[in-house]
C-alpha atoms as a PDB file:
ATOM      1  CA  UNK A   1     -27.804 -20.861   8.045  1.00  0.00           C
ATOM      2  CA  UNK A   2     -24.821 -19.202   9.286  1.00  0.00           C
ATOM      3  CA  UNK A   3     -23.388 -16.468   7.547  1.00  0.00           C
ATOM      4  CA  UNK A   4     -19.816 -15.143   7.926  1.00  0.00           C
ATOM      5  CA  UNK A   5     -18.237 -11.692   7.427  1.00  0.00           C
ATOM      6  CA  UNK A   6     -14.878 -10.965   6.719  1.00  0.00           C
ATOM      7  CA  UNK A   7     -14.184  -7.311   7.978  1.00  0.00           C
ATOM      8  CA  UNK A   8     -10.666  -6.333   6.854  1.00  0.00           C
ATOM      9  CA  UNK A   9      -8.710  -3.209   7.386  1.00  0.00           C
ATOM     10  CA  UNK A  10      -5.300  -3.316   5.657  1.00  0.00           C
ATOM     11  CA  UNK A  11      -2.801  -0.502   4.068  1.00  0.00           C
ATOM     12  CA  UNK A  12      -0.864  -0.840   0.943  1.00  0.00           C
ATOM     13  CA  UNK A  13       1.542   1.650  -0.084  1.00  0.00           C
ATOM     14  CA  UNK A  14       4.865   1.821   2.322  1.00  0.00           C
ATOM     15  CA  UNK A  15       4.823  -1.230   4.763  1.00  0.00           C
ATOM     16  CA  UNK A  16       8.233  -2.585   7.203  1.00  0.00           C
ATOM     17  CA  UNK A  17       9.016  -5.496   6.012  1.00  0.00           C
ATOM     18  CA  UNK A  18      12.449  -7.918   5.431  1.00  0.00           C
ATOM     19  CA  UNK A  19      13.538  -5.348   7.454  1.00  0.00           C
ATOM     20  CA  UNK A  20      13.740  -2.171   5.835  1.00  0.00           C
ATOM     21  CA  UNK A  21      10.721  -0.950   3.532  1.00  0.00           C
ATOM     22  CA  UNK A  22       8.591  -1.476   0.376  1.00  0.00           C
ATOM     23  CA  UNK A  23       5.931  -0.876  -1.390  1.00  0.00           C
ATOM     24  CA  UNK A  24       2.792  -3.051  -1.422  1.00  0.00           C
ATOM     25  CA  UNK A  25       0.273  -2.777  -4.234  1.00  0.00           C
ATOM     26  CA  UNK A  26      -2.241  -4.183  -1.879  1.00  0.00           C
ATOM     27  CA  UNK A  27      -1.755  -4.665   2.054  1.00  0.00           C
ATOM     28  CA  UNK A  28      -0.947  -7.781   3.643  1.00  0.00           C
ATOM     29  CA  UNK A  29      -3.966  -8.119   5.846  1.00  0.00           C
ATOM     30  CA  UNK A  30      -6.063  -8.054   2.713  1.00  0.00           C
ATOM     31  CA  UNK A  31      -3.679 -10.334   1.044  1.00  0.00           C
ATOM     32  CA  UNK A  32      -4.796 -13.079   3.987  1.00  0.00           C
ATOM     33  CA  UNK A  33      -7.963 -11.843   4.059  1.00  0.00           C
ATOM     34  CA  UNK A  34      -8.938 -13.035   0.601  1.00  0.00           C
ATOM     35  CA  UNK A  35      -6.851 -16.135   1.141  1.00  0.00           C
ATOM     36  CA  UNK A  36      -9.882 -16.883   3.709  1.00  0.00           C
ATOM     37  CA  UNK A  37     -12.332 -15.508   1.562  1.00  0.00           C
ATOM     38  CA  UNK A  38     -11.543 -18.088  -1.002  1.00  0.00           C
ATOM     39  CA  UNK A  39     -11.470 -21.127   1.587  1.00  0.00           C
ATOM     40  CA  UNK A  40     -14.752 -20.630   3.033  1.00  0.00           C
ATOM     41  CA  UNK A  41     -18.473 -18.880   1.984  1.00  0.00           C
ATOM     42  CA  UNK A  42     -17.867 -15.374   3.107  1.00  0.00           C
ATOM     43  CA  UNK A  43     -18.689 -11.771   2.248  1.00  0.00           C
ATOM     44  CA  UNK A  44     -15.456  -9.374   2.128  1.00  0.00           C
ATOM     45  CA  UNK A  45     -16.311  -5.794   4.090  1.00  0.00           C
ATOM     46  CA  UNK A  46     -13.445  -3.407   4.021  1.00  0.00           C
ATOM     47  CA  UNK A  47     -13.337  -1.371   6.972  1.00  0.00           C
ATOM     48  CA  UNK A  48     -11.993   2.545   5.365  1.00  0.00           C
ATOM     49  CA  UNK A  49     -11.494   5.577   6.752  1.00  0.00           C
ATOM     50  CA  UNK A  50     -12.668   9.223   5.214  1.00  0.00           C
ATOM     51  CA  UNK A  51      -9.274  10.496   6.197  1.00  0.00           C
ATOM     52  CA  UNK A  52      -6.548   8.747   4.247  1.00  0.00           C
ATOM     53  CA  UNK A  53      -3.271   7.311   5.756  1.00  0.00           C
ATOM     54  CA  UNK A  54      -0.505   8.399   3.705  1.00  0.00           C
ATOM     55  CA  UNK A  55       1.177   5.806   1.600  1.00  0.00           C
ATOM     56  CA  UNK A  56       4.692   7.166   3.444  1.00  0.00           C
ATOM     57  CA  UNK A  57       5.257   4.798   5.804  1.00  0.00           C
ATOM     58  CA  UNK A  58       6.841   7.101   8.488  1.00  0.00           C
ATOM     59  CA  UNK A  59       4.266   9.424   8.028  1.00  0.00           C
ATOM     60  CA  UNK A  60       1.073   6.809   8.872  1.00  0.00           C
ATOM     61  CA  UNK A  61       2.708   5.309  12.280  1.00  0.00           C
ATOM     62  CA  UNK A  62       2.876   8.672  13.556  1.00  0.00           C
ATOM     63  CA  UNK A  63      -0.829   9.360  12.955  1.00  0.00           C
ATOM     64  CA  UNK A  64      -1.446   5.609  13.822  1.00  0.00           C
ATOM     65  CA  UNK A  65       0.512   6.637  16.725  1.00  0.00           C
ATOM     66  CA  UNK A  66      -1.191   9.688  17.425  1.00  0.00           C
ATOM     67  CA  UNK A  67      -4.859   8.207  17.255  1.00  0.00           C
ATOM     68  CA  UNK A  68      -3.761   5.847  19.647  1.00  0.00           C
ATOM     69  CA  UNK A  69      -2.192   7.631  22.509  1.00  0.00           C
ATOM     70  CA  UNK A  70      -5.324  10.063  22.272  1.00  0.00           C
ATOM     71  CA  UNK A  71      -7.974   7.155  21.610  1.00  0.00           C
ATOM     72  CA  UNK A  72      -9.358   8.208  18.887  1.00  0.00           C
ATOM     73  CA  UNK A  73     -11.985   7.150  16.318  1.00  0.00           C
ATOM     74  CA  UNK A  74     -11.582   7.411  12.539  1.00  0.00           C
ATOM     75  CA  UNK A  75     -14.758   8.541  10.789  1.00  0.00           C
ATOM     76  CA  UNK A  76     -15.219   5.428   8.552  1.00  0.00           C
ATOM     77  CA  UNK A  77     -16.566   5.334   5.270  1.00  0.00           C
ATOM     78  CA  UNK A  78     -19.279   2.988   5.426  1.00  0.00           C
ATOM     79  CA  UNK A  79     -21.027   0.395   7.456  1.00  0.00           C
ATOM     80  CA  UNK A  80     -22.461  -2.859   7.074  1.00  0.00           C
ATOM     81  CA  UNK A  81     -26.219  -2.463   6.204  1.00  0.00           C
ATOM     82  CA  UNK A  82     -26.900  -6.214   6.975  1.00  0.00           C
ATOM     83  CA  UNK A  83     -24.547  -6.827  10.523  1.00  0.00           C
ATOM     84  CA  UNK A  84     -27.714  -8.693  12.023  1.00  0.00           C
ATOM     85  CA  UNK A  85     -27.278 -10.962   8.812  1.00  0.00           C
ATOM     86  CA  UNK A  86     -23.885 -12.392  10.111  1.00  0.00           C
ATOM     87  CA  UNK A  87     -23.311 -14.963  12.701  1.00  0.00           C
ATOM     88  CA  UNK A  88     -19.903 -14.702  12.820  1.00  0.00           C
ATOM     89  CA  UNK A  89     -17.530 -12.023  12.196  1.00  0.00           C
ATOM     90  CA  UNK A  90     -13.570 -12.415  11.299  1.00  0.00           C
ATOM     91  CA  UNK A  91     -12.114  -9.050  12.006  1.00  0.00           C
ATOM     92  CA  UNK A  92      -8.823  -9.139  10.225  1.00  0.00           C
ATOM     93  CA  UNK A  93      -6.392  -6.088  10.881  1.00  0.00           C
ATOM     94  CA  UNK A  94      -2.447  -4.777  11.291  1.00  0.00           C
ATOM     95  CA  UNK A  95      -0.963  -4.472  14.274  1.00  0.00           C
ATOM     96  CA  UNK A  96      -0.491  -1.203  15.158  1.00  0.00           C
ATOM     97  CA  UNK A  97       1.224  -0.043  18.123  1.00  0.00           C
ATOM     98  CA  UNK A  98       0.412  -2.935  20.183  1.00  0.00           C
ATOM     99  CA  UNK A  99      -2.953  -3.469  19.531  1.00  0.00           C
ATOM    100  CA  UNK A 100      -5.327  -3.185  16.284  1.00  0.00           C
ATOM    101  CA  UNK A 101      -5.688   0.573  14.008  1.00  0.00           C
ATOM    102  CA  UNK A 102      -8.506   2.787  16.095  1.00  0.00           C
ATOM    103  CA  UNK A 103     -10.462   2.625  13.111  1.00  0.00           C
ATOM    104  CA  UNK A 104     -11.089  -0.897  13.856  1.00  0.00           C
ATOM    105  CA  UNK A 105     -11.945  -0.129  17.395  1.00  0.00           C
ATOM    106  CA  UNK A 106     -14.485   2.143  15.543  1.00  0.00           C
ATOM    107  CA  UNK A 107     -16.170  -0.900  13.358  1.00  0.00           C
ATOM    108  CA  UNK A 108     -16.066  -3.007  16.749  1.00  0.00           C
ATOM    109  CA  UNK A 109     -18.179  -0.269  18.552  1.00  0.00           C
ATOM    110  CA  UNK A 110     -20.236   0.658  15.967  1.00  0.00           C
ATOM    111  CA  UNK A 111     -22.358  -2.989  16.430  1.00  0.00           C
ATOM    112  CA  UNK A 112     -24.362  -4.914  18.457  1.00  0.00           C
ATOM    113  CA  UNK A 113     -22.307  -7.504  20.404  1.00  0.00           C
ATOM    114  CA  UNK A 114     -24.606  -9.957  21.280  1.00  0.00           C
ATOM    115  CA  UNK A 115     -24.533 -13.514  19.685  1.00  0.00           C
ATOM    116  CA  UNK A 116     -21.856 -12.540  17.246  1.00  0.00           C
ATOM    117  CA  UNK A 117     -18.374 -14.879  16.881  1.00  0.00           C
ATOM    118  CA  UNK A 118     -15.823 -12.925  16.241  1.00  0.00           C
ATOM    119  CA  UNK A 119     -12.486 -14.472  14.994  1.00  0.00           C
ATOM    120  CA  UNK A 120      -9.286 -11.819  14.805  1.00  0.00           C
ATOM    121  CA  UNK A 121      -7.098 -12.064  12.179  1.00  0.00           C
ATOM    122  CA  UNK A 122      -3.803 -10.311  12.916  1.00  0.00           C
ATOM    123  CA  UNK A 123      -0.597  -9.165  10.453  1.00  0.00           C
ATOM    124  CA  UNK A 124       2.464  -8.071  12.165  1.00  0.00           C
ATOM    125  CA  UNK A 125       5.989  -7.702  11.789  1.00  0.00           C
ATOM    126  CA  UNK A 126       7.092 -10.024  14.643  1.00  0.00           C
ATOM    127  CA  UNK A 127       5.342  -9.251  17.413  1.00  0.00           C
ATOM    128  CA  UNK A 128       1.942 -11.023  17.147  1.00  0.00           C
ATOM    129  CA  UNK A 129      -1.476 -10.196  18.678  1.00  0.00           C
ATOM    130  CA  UNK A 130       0.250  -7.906  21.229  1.00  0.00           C
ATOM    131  CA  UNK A 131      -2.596  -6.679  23.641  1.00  0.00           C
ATOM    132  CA  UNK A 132      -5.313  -6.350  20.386  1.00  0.00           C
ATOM    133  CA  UNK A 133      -7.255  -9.479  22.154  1.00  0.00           C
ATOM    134  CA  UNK A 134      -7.818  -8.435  25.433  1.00  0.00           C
ATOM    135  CA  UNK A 135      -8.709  -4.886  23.400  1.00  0.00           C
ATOM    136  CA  UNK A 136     -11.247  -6.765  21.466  1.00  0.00           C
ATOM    137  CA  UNK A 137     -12.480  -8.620  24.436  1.00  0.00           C
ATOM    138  CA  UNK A 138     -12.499  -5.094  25.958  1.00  0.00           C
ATOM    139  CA  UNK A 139     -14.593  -3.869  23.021  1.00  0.00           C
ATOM    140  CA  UNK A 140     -16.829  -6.553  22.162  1.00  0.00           C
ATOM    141  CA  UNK A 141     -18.737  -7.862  25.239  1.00  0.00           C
ATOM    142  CA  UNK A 142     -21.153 -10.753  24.592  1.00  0.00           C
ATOM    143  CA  UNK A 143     -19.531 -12.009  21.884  1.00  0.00           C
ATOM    144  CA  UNK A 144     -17.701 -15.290  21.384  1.00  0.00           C
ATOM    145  CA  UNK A 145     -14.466 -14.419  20.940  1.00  0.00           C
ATOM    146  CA  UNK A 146     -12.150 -17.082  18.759  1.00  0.00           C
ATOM    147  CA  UNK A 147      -8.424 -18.209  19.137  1.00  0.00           C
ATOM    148  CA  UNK A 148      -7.075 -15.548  16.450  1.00  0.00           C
ATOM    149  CA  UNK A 149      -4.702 -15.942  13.743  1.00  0.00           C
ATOM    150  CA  UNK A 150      -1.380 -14.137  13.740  1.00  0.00           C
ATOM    151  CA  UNK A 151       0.595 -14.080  10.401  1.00  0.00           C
ATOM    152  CA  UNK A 152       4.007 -12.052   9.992  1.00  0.00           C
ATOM    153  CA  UNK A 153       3.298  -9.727   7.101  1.00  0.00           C
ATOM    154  CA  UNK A 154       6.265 -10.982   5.594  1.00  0.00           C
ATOM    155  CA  UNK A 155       4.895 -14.234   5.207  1.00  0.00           C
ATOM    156  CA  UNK A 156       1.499 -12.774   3.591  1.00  0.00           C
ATOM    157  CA  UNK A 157       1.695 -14.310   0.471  1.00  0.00           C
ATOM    158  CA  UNK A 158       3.038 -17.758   1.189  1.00  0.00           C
ATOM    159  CA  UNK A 159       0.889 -18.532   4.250  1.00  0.00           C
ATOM    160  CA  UNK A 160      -1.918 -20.848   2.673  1.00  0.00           C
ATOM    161  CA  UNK A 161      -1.908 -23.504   4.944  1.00  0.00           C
ATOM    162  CA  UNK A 162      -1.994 -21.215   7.820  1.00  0.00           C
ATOM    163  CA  UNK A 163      -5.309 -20.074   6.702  1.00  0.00           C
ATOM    164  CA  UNK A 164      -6.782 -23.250   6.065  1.00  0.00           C
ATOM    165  CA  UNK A 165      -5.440 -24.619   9.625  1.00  0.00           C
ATOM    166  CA  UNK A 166      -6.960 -21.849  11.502  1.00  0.00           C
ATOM    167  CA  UNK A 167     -10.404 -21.954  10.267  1.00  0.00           C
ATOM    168  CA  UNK A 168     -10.745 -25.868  10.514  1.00  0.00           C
ATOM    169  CA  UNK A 169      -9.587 -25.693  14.062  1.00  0.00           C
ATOM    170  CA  UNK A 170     -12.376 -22.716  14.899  1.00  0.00           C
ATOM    171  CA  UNK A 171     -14.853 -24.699  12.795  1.00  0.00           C
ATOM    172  CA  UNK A 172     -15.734 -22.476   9.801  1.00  0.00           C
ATOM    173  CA  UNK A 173     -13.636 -24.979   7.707  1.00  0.00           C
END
């Protein structure tokens, strides 16, 4: 029986959105995240780094900023014990300058590619996947890579039929 993983990596605190910014109790990538996570049998794996992004908004896109211009790799907290368990991983992340946070290139590296699905999940404030597909195609060789998701972080919390749309036309629905 195939088993699906939701791996999310979201921040709450200080997020753009509406144009200026506010203060999120809880990010929206995770807010789609468990949208999906409610639609469809599914473990929820959040994907954490042991260095902390400060809630200050200005302050987290320059390290975001920083980790990416130097490629870097955030230590994460944890791992998935059980990866060989899933057949099919949705990777659900911001986008951060242009592509997804490094510490999702981290969870992406940090597994065996082979025979996995995995199905991106993007939040953005207007401009979509950017290059984070070809990044996970990059990153994720001999895996099935899915037609991905994008949902402005503005419309986090409104979105359901997005959700639902998505996962019946990729077949998990």
């Amino acid at each position: 029986m195939s088993k699906t993983l939701i791996a999310c990596f979201s921040h709450a605190g200080q997020n753009y959105s509406h144009g200026g910014i506010r203060n999120l109790a809880v990010g929206n990538t995770e807010v789609v995240a468990r949208k999906i996570n409610e639609l469809i049998p599914s473990d929820l794996f959040h994907i954490d780094t042991v260095q902390k992004y400060p809630d200050d908004h200005m302050q987290k896109i320059k390290i975001a900023k920083r980790e990416f211009e130097q490629g870097a790799r955030p230590e994460l907290t944890a791992r998935v014990g059980n990866m060989s368990d899933y057949d099919t991983v949705i990777v659900a992340y911001p986008n951060w300058w242009t592509t997804m946070p490094m510490a999702v290139c981290a969870f992406l590296e940090g597994y065996d590619r082979a025979g996995k699905t995995v199905c991106p999940l993007i939040t953005h404030g207007g401009s979509g996947f950017s290059d984070s597909l070809a990044d996970i195609r990059h990153r994720r060789p001999g895996a099935t890579i899915t037609e991905g998701l994008a949902v402005n972080g503005d419309d986090a919390a409104t979105c359901d039929a997005d959700p639902e749309r998505w996962l019946d036309k990729i077949g998990l629905l």
